[in-house]
N, C-alpha and C. Protein backbone atom coordinates (compact mmCIF):
# COMPACT_ATOMS: atom_id res chain seq x y z
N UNK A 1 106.77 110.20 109.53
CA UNK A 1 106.46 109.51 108.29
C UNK A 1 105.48 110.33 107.43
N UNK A 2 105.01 111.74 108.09
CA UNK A 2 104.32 112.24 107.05
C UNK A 2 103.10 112.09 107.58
N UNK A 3 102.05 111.28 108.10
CA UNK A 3 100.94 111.14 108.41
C UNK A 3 100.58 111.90 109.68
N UNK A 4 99.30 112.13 109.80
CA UNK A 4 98.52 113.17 110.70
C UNK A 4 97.72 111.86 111.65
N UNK A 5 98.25 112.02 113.02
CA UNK A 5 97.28 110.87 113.59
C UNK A 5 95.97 111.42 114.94
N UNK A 6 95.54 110.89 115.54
CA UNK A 6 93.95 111.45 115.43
C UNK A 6 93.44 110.30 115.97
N UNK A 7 93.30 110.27 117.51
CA UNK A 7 92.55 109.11 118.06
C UNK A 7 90.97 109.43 118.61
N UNK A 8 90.24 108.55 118.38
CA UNK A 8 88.52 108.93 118.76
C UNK A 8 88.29 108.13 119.87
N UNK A 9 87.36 108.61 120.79
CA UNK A 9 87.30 108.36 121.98
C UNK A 9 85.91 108.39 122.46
N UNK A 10 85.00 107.19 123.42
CA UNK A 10 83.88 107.42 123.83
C UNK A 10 84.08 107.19 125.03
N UNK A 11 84.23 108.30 125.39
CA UNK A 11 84.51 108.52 127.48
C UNK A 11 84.52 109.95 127.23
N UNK A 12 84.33 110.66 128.50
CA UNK A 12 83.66 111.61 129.55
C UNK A 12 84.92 112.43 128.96
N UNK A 13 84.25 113.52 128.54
CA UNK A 13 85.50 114.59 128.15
C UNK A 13 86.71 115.05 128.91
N UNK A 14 86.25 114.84 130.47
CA UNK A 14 87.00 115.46 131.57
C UNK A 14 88.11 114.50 131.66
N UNK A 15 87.24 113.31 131.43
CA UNK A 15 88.77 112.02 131.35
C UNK A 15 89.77 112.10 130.78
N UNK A 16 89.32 112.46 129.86
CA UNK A 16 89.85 112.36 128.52
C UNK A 16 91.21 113.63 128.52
N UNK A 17 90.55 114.72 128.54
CA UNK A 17 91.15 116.19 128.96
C UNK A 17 92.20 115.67 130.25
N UNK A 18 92.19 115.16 131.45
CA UNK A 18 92.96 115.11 132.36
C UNK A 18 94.18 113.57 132.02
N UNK A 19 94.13 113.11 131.31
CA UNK A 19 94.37 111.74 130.60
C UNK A 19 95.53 112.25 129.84
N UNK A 20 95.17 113.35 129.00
CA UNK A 20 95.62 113.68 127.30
C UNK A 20 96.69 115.10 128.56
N UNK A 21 96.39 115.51 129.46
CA UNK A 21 97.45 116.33 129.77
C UNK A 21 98.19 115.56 131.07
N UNK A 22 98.01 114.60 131.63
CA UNK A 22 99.37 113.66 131.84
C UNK A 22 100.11 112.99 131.33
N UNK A 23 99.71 112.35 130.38
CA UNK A 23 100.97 111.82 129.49
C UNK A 23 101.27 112.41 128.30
N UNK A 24 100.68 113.70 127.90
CA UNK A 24 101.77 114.61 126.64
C UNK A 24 101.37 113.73 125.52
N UNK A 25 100.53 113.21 125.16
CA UNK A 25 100.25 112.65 124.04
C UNK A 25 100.71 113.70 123.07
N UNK A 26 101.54 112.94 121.89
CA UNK A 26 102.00 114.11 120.47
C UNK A 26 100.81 114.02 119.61
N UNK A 27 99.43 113.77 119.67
CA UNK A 27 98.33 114.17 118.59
C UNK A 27 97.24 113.97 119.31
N UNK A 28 95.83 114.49 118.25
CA UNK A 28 95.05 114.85 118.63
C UNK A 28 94.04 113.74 119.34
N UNK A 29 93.00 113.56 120.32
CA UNK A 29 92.36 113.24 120.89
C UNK A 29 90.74 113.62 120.69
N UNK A 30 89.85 113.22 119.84
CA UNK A 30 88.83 113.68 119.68
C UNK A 30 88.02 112.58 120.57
N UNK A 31 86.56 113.05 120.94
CA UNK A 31 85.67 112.77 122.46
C UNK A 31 84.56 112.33 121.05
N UNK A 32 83.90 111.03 121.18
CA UNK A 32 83.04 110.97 120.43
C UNK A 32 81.56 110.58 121.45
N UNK A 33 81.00 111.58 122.15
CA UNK A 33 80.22 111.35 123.48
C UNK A 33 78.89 110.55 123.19
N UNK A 34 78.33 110.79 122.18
CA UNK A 34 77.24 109.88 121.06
C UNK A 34 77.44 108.65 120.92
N UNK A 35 78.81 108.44 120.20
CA UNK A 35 79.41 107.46 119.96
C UNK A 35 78.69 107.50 118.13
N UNK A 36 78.59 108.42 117.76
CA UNK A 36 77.83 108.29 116.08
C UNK A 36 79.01 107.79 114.81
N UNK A 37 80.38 108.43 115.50
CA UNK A 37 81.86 108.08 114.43
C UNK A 37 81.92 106.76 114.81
N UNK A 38 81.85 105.83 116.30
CA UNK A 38 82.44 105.00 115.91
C UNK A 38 81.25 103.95 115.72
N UNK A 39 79.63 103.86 115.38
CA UNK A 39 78.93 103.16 114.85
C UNK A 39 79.02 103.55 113.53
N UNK A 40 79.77 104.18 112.77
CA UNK A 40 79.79 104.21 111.66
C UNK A 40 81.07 103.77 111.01
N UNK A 41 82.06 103.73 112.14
CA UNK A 41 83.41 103.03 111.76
C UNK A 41 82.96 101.49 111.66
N UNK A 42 81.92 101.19 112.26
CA UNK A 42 81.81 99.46 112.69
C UNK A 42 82.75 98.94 113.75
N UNK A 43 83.39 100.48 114.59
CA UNK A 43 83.84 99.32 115.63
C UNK A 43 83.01 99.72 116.90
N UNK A 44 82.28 99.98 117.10
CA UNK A 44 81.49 100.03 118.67
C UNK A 44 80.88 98.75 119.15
N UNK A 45 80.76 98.37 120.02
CA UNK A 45 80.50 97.15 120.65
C UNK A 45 79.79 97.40 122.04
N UNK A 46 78.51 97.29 121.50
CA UNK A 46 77.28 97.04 122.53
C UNK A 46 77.64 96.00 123.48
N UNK A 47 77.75 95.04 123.17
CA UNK A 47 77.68 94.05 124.68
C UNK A 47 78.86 92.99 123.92
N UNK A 48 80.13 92.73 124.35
CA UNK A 48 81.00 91.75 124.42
C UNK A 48 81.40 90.92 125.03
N UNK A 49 81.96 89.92 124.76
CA UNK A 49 83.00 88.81 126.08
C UNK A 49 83.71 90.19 127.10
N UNK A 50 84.49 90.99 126.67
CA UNK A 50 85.58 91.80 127.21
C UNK A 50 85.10 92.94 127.51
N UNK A 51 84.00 93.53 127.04
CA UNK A 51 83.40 94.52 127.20
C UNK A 51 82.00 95.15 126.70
N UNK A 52 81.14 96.08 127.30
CA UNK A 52 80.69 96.65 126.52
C UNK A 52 80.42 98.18 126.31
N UNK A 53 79.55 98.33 125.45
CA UNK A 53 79.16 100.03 125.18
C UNK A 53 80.76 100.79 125.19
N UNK A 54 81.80 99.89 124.41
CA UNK A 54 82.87 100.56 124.30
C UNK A 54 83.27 100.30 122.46
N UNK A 55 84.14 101.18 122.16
CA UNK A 55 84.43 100.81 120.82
C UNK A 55 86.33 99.86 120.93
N UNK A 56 85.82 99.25 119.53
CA UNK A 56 86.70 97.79 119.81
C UNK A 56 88.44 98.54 119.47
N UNK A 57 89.61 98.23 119.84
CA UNK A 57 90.35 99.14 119.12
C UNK A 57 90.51 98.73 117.58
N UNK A 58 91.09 99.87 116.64
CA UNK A 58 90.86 100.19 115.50
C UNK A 58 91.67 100.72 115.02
N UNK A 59 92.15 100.73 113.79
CA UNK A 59 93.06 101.11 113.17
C UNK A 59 92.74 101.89 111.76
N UNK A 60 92.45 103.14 111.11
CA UNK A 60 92.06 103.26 109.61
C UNK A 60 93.13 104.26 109.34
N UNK A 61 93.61 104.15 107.87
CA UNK A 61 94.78 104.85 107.27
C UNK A 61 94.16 105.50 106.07
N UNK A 62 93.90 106.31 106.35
CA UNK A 62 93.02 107.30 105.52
C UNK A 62 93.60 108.35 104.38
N UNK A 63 93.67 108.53 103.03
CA UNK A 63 94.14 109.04 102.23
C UNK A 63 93.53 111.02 102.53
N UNK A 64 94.47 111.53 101.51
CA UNK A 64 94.18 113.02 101.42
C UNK A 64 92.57 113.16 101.10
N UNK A 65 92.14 112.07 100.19
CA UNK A 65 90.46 112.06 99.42
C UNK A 65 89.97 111.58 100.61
N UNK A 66 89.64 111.47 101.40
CA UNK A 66 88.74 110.26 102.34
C UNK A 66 88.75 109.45 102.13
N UNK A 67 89.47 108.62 101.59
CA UNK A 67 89.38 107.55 101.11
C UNK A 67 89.59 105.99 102.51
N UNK A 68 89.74 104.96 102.74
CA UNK A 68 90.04 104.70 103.60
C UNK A 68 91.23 103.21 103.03
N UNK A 69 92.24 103.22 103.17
CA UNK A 69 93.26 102.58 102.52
C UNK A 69 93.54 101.59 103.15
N UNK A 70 93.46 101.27 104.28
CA UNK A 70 93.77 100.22 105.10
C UNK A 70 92.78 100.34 106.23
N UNK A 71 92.28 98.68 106.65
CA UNK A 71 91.76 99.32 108.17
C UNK A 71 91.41 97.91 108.84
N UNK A 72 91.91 98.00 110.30
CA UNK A 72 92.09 97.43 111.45
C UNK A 72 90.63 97.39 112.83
N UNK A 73 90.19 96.04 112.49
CA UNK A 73 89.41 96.49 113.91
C UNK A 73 89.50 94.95 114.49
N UNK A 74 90.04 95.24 115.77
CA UNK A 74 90.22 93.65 116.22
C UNK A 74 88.81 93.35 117.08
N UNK A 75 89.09 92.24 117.39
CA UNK A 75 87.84 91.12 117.87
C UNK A 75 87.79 91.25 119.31
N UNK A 76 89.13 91.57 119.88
CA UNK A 76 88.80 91.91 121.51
C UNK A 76 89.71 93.42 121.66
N UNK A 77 89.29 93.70 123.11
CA UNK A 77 89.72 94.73 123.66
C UNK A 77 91.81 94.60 123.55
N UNK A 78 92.22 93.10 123.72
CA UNK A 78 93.54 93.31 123.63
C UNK A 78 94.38 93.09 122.53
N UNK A 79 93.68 93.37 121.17
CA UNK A 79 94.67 93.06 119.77
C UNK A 79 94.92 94.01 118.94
N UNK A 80 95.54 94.80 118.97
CA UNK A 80 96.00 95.65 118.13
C UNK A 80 97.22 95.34 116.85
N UNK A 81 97.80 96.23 115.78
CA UNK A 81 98.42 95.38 115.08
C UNK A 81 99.68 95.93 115.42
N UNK A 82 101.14 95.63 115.38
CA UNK A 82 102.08 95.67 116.13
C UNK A 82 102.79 97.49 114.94
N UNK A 83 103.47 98.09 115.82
CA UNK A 83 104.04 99.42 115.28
C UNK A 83 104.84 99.04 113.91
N UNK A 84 105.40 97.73 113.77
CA UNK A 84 106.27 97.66 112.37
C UNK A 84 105.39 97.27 111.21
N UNK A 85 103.92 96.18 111.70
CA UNK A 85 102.91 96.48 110.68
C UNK A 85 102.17 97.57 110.30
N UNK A 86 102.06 98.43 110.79
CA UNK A 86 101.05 99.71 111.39
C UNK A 86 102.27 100.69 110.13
N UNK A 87 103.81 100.61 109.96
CA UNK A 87 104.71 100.90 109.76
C UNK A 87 104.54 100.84 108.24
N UNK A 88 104.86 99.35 107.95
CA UNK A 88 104.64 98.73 106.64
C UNK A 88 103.68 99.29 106.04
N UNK A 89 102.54 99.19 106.45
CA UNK A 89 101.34 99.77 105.76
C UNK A 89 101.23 101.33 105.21
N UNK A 90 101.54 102.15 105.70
CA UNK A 90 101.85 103.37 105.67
C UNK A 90 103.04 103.66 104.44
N UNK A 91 103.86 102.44 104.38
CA UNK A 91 105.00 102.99 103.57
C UNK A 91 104.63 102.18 102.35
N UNK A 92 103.97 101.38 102.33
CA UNK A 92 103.30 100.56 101.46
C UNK A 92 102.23 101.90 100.59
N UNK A 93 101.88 102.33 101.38
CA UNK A 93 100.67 103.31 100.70
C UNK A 93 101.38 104.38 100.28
N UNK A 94 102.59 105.12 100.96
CA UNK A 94 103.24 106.14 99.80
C UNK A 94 103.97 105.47 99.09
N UNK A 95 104.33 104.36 98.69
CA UNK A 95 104.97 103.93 97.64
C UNK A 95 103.90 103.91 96.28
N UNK A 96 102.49 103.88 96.70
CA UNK A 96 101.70 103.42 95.56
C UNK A 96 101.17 104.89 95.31
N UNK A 97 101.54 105.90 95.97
CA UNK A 97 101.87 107.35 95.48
C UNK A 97 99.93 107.79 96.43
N UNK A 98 100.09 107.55 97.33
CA UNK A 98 98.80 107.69 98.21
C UNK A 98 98.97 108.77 99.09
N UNK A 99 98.46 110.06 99.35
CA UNK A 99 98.78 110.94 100.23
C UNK A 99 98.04 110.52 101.83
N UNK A 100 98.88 110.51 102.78
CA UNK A 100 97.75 109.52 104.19
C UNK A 100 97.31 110.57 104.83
N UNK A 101 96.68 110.75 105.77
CA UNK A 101 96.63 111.54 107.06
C UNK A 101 96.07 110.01 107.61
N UNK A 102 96.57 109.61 108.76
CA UNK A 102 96.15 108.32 109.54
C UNK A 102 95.31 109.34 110.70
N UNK A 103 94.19 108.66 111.09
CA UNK A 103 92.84 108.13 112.12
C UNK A 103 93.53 106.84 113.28
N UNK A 104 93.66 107.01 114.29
CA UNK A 104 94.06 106.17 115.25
C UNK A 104 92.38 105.96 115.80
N UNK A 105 92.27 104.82 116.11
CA UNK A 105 90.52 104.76 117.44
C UNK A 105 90.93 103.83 118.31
């Protein structure tokens, strides 16, 4: 579809590295070990029902400018938004003549 995707991650690089070369993931995997990207995304989550000191999953659809065009952060560890909305949105934004590179978290 054109978009560049790009998931952020706060776990142990080695995990991550041995994780990202068993299942062949097709994009990139960035290690956020601070956790400074995702307190600034607003999704990190200090202490939850479902979890904590983890970031919540997340969704941002990010233009060529930085801009941030759409964005997803659910309330627990199990809600994400389904691949045909995730879909819509994306085609929704090159229709309104928006260049994306998508951010997965």
């Amino acid at each position: 579809m054109g978009v560049q995707v790009a998931a952020v991650v706060a776990q142990r690089s080695e995990k991550v590295r041995r994780y990202v070369e068993e299942t062949g993931l097709p994009f990139d995997i960035l290690v956020d070990d601070t956790r400074e990207t995702l307190k600034a995304y607003g999704v990190w989550q200090r202490i939850g029902f479902d979890a904590w000191n983890i970031a919540r999953p997340a969704l941002f659809l990010i233009d060529r400018g930085a801009v941030i065009r759409y964005s997803f952060v659910a309330s627990s560890q199990f809600e994400f938004p389904t691949h045909e909305v995730i879909k819509g949105e994306i085609v929704g934004l090159q229709a309104s003549g928006f260049g994306l590179r998508a951010e997965s978290h």
